[in-house]
PDB file of N, CA and C in Angstrom:
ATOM      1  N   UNK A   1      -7.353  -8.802  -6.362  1.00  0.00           N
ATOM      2  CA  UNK A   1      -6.986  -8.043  -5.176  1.00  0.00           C
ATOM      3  C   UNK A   1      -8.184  -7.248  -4.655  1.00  0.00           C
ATOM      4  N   UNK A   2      -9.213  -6.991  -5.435  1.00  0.00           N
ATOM      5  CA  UNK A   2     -10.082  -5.974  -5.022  1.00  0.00           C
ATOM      6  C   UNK A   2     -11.196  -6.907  -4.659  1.00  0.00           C
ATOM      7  N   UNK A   3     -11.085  -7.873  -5.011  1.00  0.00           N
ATOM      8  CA  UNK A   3     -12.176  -8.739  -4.240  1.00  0.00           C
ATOM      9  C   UNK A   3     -11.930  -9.380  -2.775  1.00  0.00           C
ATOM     10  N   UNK A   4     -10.380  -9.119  -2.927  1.00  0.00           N
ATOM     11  CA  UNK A   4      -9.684  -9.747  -1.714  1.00  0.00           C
ATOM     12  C   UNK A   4     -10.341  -8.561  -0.288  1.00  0.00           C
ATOM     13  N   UNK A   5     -10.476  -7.461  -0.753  1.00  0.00           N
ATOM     14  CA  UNK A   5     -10.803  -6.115  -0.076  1.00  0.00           C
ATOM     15  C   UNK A   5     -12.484  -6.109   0.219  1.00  0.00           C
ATOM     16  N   UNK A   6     -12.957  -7.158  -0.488  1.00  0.00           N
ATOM     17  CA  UNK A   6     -14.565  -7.337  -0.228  1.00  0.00           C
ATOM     18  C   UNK A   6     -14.847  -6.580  -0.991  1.00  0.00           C
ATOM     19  N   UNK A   7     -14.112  -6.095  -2.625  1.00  0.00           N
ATOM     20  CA  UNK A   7     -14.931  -5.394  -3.413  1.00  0.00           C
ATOM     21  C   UNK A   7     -14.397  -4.213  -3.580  1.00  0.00           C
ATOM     22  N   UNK A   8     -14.728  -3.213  -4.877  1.00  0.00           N
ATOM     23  CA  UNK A   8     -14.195  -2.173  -4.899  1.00  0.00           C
ATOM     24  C   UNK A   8     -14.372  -1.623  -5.939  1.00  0.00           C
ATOM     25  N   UNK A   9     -13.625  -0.330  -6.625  1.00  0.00           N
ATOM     26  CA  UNK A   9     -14.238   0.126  -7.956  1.00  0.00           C
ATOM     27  C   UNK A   9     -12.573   0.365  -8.209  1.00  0.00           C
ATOM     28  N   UNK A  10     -12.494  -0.115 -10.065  1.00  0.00           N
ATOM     29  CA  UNK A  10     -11.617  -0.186 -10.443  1.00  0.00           C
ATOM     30  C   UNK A  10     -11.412   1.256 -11.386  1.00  0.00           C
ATOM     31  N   UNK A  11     -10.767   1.851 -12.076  1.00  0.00           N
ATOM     32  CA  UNK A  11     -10.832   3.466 -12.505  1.00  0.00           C
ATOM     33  C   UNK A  11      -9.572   3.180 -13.431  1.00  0.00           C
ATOM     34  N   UNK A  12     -10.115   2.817 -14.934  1.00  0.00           N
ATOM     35  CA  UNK A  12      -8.932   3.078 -15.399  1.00  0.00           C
ATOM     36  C   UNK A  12      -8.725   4.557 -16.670  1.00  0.00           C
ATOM     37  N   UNK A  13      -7.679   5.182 -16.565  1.00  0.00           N
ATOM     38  CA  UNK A  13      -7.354   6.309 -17.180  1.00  0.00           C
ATOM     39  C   UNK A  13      -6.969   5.655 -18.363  1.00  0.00           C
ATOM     40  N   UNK A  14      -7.125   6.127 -19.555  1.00  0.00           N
ATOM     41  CA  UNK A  14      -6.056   6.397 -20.641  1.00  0.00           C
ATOM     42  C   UNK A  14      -5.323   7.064 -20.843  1.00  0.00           C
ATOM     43  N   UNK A  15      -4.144   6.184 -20.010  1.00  0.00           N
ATOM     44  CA  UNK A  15      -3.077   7.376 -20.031  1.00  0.00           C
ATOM     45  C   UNK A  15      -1.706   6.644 -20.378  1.00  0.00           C
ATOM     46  N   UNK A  16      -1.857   5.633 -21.791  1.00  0.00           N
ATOM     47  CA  UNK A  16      -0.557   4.780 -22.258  1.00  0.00           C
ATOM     48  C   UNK A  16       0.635   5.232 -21.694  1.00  0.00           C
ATOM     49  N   UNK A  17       1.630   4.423 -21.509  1.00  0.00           N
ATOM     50  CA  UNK A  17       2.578   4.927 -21.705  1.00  0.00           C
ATOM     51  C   UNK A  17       3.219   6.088 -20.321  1.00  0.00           C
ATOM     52  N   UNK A  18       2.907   5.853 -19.519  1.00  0.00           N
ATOM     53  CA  UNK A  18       3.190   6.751 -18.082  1.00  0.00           C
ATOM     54  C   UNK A  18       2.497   8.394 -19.122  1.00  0.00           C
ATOM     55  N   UNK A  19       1.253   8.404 -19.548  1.00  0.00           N
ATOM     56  CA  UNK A  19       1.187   9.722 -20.252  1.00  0.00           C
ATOM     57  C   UNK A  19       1.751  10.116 -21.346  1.00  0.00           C
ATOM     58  N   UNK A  20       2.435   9.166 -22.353  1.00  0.00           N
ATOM     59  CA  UNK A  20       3.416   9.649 -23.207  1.00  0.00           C
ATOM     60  C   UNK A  20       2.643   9.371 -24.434  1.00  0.00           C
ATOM     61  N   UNK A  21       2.272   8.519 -24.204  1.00  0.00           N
ATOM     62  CA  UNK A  21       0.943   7.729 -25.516  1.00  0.00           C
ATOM     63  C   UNK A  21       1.745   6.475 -26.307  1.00  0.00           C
ATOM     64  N   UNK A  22       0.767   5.784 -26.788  1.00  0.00           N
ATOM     65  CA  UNK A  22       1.756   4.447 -27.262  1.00  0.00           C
ATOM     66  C   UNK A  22       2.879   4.851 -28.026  1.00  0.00           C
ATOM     67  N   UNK A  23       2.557   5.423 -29.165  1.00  0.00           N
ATOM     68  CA  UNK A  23       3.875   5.885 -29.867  1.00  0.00           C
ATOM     69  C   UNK A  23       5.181   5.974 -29.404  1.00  0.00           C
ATOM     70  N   UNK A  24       5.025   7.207 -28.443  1.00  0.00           N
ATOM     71  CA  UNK A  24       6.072   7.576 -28.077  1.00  0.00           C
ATOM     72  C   UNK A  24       6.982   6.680 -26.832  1.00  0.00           C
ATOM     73  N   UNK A  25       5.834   5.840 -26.354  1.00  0.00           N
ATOM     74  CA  UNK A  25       6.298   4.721 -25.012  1.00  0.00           C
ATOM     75  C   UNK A  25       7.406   3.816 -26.154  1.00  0.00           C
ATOM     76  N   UNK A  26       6.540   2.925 -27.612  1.00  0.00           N
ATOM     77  CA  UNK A  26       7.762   2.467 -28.276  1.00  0.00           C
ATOM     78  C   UNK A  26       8.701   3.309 -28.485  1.00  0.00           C
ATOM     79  N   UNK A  27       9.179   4.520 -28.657  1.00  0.00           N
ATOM     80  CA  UNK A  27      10.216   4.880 -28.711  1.00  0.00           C
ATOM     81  C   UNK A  27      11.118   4.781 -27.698  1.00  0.00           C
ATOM     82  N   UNK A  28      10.183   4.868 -26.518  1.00  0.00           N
ATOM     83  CA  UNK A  28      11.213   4.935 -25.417  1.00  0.00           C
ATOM     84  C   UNK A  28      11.671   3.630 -25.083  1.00  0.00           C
ATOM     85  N   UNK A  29      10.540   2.896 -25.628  1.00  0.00           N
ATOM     86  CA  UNK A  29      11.396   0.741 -25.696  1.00  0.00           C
ATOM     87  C   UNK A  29      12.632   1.031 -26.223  1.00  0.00           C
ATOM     88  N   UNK A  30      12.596   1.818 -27.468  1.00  0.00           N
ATOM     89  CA  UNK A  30      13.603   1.639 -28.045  1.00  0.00           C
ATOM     90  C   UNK A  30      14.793   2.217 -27.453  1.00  0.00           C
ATOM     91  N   UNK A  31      15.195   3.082 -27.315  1.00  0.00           N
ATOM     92  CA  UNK A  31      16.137   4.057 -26.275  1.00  0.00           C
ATOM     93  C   UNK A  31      16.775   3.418 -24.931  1.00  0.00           C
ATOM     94  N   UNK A  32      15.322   2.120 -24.638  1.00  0.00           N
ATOM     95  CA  UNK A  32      16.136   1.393 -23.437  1.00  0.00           C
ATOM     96  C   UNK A  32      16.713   0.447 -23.959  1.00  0.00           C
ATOM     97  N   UNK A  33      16.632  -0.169 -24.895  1.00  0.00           N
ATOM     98  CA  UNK A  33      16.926  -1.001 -26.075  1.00  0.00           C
ATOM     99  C   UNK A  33      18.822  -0.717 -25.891  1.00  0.00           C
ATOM    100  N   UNK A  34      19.022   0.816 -26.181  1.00  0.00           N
ATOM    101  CA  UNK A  34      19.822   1.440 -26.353  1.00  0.00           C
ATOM    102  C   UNK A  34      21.195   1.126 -25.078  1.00  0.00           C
ATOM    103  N   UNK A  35      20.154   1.276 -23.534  1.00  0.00           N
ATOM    104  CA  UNK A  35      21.152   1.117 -22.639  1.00  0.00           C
ATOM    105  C   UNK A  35      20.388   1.981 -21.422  1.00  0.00           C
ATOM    106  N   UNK A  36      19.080   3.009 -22.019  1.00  0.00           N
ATOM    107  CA  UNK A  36      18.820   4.292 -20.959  1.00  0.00           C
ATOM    108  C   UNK A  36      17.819   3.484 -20.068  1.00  0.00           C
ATOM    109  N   UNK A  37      17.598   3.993 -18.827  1.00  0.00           N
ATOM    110  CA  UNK A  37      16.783   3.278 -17.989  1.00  0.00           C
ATOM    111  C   UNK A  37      15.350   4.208 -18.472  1.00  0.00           C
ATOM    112  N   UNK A  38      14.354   3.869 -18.138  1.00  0.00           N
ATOM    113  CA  UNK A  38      13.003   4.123 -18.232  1.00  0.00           C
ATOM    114  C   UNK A  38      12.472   5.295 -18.624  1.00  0.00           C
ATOM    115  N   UNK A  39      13.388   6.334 -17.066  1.00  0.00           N
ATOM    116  CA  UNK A  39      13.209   7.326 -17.358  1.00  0.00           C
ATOM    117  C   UNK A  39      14.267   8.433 -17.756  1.00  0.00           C
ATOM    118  N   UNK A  40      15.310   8.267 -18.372  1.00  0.00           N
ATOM    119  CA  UNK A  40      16.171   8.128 -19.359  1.00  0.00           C
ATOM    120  C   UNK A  40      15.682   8.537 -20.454  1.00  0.00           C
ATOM    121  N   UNK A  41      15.209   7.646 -21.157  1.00  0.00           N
ATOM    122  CA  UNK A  41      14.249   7.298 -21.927  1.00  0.00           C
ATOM    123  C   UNK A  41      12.979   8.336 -22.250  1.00  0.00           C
ATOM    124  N   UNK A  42      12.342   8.324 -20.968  1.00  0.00           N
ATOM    125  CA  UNK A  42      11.274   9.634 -21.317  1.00  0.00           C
ATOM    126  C   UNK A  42      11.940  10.971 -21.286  1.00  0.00           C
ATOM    127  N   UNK A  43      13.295  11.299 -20.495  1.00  0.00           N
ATOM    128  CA  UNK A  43      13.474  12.497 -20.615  1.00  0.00           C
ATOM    129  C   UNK A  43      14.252  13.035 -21.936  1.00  0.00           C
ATOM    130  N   UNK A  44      14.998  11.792 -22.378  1.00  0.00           N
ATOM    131  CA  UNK A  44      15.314  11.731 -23.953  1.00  0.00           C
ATOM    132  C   UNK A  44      14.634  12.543 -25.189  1.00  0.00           C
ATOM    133  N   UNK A  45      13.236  11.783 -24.979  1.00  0.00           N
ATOM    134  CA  UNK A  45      12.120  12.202 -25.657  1.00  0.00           C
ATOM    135  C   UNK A  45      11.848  13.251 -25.568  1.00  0.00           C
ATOM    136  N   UNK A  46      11.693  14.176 -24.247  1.00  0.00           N
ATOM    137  CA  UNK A  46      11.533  15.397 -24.121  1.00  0.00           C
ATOM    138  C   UNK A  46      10.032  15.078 -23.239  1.00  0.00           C
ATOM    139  N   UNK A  47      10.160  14.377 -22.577  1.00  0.00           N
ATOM    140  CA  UNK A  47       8.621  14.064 -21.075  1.00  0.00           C
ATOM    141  C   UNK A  47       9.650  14.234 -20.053  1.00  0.00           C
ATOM    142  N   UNK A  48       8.506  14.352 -18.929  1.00  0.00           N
ATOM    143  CA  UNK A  48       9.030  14.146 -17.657  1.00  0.00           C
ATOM    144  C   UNK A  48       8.780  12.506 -17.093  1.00  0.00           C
ATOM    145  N   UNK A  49       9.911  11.787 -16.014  1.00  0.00           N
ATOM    146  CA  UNK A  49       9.259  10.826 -15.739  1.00  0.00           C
ATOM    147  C   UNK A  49       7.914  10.003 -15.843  1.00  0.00           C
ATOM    148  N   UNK A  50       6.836  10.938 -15.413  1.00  0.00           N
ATOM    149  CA  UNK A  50       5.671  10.575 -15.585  1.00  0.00           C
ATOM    150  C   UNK A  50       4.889  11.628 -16.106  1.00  0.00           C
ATOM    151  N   UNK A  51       3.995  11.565 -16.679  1.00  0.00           N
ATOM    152  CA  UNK A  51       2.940  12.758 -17.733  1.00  0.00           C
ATOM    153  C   UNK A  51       1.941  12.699 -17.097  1.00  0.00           C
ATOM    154  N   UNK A  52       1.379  11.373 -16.613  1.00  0.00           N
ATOM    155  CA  UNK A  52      -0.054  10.907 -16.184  1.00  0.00           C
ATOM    156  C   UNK A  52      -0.576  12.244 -15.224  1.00  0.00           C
ATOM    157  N   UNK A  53      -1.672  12.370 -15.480  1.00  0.00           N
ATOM    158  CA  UNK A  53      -2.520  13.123 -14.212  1.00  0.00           C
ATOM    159  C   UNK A  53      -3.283  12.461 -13.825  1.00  0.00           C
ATOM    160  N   UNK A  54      -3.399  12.154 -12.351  1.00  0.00           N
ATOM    161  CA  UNK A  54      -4.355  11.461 -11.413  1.00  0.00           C
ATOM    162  C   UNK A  54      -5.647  12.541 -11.453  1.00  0.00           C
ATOM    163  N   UNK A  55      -5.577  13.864 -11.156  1.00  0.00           N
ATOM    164  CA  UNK A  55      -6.924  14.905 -10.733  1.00  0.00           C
ATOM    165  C   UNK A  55      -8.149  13.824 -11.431  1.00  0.00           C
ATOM    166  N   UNK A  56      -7.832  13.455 -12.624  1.00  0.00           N
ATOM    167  CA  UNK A  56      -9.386  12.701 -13.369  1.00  0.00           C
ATOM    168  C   UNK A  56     -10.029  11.151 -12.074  1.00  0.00           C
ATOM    169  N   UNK A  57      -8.846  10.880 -11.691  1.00  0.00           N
ATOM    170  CA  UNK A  57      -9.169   9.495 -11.345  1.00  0.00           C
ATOM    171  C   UNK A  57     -10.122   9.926  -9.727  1.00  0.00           C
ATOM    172  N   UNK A  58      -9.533  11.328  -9.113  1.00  0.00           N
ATOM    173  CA  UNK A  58     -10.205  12.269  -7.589  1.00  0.00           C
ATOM    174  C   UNK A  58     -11.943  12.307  -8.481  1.00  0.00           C
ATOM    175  N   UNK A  59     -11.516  13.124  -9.284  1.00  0.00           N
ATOM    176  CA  UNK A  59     -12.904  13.835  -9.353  1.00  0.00           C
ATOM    177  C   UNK A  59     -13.916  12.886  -9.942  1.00  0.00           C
ATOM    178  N   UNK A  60     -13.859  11.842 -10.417  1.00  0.00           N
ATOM    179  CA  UNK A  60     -14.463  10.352 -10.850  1.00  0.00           C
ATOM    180  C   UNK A  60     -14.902   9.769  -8.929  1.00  0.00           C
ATOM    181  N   UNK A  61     -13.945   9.832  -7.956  1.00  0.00           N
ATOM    182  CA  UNK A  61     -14.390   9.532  -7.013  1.00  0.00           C
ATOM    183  C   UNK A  61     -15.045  10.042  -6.151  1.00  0.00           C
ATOM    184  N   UNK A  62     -14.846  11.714  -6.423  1.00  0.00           N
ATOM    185  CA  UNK A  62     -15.967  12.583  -5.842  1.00  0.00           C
ATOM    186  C   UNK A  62     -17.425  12.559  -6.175  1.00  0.00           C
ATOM    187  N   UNK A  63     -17.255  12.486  -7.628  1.00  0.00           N
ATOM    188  CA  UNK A  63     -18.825  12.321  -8.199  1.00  0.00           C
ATOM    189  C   UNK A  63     -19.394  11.376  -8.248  1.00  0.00           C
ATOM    190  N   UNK A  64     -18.643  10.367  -7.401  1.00  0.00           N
ATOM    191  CA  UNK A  64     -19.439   8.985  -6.831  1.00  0.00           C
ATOM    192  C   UNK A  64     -19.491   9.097  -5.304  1.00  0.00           C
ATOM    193  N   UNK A  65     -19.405  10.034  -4.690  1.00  0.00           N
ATOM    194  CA  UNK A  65     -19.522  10.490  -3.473  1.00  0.00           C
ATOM    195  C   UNK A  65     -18.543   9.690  -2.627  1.00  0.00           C
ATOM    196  N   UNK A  66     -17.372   9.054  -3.010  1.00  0.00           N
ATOM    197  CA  UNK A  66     -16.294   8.495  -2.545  1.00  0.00           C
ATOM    198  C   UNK A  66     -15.456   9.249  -1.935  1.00  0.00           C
ATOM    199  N   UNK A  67     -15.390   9.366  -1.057  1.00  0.00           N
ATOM    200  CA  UNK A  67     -14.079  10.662  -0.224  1.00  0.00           C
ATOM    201  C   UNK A  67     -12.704   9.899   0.471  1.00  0.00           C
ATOM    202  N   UNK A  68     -12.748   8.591   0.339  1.00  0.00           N
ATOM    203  CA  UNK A  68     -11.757   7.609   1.231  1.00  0.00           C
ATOM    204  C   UNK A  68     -11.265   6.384   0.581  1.00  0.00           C
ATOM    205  N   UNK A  69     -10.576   5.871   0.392  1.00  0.00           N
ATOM    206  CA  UNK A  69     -10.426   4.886  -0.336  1.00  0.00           C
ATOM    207  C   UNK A  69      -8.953   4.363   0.129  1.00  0.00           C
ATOM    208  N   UNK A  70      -8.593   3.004  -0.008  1.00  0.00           N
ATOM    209  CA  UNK A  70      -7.880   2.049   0.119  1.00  0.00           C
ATOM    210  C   UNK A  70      -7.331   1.492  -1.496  1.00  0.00           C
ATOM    211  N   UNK A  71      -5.883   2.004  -1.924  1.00  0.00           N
ATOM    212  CA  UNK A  71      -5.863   2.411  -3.052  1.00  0.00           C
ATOM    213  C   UNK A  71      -4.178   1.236  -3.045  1.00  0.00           C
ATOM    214  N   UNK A  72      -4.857   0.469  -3.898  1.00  0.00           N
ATOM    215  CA  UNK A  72      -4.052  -0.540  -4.559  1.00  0.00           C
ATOM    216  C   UNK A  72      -2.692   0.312  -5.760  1.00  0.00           C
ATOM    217  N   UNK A  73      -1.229   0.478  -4.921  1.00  0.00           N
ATOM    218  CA  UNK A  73      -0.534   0.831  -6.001  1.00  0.00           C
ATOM    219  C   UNK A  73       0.847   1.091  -5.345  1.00  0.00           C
ATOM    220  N   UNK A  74       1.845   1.220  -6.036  1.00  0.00           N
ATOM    221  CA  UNK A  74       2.991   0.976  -5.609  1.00  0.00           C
ATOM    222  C   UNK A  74       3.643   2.638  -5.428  1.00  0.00           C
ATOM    223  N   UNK A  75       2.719   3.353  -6.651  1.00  0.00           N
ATOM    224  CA  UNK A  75       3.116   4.884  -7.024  1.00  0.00           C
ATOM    225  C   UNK A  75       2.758   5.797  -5.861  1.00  0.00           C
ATOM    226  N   UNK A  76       3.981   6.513  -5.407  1.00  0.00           N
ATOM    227  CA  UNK A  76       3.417   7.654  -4.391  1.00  0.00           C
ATOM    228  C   UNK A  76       2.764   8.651  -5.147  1.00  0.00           C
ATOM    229  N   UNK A  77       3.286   8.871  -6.264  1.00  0.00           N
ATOM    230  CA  UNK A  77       2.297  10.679  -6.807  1.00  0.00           C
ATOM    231  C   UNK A  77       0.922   9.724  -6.802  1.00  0.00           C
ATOM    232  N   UNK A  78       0.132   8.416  -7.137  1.00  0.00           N
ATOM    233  CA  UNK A  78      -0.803   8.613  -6.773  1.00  0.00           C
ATOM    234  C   UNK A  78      -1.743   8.834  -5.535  1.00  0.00           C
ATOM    235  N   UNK A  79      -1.097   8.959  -4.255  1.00  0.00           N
ATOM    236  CA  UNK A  79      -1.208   8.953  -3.031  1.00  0.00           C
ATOM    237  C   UNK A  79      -1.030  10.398  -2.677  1.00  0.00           C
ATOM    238  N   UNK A  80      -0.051  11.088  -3.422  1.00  0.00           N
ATOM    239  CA  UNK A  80      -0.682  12.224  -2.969  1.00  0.00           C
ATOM    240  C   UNK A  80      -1.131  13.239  -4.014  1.00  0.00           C
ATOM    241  N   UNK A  81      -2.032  12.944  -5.196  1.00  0.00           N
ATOM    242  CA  UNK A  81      -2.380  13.528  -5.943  1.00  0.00           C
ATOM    243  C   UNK A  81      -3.984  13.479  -5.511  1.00  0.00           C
ATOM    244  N   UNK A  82      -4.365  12.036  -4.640  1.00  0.00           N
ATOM    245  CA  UNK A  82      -5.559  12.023  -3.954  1.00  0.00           C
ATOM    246  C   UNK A  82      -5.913  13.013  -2.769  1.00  0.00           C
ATOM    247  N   UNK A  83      -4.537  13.173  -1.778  1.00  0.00           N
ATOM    248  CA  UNK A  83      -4.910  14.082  -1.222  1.00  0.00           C
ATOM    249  C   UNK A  83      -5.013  15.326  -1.540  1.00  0.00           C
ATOM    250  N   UNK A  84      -4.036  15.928  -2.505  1.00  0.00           N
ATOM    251  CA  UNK A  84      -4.536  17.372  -3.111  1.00  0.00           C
ATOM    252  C   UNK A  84      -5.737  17.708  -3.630  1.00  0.00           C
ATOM    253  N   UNK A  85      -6.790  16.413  -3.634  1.00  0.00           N
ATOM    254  CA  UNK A  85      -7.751  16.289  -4.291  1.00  0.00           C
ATOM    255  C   UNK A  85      -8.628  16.152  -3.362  1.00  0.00           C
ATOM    256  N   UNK A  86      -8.714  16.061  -2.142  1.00  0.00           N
ATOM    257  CA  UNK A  86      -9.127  15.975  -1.421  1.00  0.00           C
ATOM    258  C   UNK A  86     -10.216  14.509  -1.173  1.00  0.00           C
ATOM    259  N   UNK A  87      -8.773  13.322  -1.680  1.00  0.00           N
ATOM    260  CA  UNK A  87      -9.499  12.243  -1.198  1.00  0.00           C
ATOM    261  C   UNK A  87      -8.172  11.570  -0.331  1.00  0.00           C
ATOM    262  N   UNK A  88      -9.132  10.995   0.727  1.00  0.00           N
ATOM    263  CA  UNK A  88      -8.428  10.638   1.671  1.00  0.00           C
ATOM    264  C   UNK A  88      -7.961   8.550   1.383  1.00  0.00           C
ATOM    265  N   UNK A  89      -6.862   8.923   1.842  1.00  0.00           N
ATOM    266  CA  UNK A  89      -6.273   7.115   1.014  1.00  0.00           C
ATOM    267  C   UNK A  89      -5.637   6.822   2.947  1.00  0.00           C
ATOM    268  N   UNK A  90      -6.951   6.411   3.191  1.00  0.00           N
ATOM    269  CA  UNK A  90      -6.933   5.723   4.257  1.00  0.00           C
ATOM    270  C   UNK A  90      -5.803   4.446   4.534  1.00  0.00           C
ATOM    271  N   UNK A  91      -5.834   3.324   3.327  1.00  0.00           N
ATOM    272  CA  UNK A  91      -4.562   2.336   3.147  1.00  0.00           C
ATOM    273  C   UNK A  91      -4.077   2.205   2.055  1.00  0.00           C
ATOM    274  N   UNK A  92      -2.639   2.540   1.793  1.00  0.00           N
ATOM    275  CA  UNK A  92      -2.115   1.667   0.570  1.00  0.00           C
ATOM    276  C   UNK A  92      -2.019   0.400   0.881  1.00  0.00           C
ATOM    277  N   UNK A  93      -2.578  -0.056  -0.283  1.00  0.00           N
ATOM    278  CA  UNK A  93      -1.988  -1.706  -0.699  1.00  0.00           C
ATOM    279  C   UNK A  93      -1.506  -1.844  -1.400  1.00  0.00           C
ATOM    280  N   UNK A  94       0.087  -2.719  -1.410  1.00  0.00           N
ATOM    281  CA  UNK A  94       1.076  -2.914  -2.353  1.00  0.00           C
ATOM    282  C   UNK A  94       0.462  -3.708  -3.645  1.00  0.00           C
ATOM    283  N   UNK A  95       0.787  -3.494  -4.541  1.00  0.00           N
ATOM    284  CA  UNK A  95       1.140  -3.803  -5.932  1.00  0.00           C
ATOM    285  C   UNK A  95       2.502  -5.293  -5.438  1.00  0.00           C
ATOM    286  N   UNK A  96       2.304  -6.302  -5.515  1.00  0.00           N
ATOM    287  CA  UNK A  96       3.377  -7.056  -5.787  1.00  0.00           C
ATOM    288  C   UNK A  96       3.436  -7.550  -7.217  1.00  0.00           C
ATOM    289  N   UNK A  97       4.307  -7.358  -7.502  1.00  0.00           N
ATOM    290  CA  UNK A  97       4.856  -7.557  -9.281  1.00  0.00           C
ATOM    291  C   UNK A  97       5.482  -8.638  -8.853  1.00  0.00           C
ATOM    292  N   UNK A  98       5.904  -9.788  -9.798  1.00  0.00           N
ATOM    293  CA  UNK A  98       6.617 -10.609  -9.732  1.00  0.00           C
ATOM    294  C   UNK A  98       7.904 -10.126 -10.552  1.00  0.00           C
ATOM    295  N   UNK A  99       8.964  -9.815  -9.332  1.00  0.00           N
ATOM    296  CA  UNK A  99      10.447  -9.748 -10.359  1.00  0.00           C
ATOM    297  C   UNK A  99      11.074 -10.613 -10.502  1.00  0.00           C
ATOM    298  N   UNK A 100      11.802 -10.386 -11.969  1.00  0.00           N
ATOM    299  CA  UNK A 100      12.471 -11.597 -12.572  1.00  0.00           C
ATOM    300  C   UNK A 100      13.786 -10.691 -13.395  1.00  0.00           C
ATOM    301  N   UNK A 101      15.232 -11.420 -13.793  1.00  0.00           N
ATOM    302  CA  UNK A 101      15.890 -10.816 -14.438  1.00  0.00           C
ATOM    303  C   UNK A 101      15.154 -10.001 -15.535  1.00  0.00           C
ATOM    304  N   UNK A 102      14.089  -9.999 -16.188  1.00  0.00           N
ATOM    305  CA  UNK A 102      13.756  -9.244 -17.164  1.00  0.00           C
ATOM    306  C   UNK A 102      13.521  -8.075 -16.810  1.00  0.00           C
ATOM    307  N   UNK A 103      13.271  -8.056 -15.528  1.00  0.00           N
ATOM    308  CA  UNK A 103      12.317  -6.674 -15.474  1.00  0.00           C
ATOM    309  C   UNK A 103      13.032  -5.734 -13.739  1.00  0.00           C
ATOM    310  N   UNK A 104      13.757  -7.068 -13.693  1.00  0.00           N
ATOM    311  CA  UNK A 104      14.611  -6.290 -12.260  1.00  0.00           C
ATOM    312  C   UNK A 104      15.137  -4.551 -12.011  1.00  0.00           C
ATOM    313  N   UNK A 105      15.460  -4.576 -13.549  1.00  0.00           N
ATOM    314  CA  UNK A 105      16.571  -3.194 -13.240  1.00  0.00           C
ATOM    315  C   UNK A 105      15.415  -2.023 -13.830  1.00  0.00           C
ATOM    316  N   UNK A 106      14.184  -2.475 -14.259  1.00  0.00           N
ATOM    317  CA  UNK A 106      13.249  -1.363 -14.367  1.00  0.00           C
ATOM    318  C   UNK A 106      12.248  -1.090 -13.407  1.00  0.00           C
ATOM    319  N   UNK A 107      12.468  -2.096 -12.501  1.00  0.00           N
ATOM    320  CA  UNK A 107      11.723  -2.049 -11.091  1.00  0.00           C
ATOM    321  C   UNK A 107      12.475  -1.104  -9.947  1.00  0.00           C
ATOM    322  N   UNK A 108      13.767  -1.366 -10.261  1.00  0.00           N
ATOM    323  CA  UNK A 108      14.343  -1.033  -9.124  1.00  0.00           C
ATOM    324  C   UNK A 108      14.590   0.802  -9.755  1.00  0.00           C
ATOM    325  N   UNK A 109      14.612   0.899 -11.063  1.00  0.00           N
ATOM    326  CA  UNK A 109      14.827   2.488 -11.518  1.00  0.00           C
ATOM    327  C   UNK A 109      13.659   3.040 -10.868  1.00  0.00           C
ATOM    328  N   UNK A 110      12.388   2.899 -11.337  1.00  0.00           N
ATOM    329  CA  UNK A 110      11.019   3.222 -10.943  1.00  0.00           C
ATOM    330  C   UNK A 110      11.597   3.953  -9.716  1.00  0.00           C
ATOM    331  N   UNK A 111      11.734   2.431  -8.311  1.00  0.00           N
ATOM    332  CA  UNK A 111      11.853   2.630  -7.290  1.00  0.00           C
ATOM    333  C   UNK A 111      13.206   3.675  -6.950  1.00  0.00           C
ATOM    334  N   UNK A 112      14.134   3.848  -7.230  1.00  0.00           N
ATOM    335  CA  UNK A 112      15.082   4.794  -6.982  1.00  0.00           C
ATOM    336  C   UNK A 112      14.902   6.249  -7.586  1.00  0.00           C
ATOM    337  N   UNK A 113      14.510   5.883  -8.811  1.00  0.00           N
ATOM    338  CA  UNK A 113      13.921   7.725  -9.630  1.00  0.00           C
ATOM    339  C   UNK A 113      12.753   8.266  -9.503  1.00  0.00           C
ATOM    340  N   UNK A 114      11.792   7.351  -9.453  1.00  0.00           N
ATOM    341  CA  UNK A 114      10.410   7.508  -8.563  1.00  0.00           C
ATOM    342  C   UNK A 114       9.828   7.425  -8.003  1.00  0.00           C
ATOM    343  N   UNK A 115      10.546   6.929  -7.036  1.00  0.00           N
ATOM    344  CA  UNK A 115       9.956   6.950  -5.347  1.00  0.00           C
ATOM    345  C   UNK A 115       8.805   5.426  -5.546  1.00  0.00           C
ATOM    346  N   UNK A 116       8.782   4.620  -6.196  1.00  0.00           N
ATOM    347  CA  UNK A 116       7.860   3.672  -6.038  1.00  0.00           C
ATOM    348  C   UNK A 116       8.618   2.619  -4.776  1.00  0.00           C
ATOM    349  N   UNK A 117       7.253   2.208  -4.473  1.00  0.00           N
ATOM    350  CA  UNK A 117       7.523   1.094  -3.831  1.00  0.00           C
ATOM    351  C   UNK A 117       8.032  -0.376  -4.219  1.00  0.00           C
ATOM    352  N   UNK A 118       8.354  -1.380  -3.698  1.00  0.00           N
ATOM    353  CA  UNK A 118       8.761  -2.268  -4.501  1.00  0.00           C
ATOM    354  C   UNK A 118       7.871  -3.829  -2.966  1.00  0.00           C
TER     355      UNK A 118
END
């Protein structure tokens, strides 16, 4: 996709697990295992939906003198965690996932409990 864009810089966080860390993400397999949807699951545990902080992924683009960017992703908090950051996300580009019964009803939670796109 980023070549499709004529190129781009890719930024990845360690941040397993929507922020929860591997461990605790298998637990929350397990819990959906159970019947809970996703985030169900993390609040079970005692997380919020998502843990992740974007601020690392802004200030990685500031100190590459990047102020604008065209930001491949389905997630709104990352869209506006750029602007609190004072980077400007000129275009989202969708994320298309391929859905399939496996993964339908955790696509569509995302999208109803967290505002993702689909």
């Amino acid at each position: 996709m980023i070549n499709d864009q004529g190129g781009g810089l890719l930024i990845y966080l360690n941040q397993e697990g929507r922020g929860i860390g591997l461990a605790n993400k298998i637990r929350a397999y397990s819990l959906q295992d159970q019947g809970f949807d996703t985030v169900e699951a993390n609040h079970r545990l005692g997380f919020e939906d998502d843990e992740r902080n974007f601020q690392l992924a802004a200030s990685i683009l500031k100190e590459m003198r990047i102020f604008t960017v065209k930001l491949i992703t389905n997630n709104p908090s990352k869209i506006s965690t750029m602007g609190k950051f004072d980077i400007d996300v000129a275009e989202r580009i969708p994320l298309h996932v391929g859905q399939n019964k496996n993964n339908l009803r955790y696509l569509e939670t995302k999208a109803k409990k967290s505002g993702h796109l689909m």
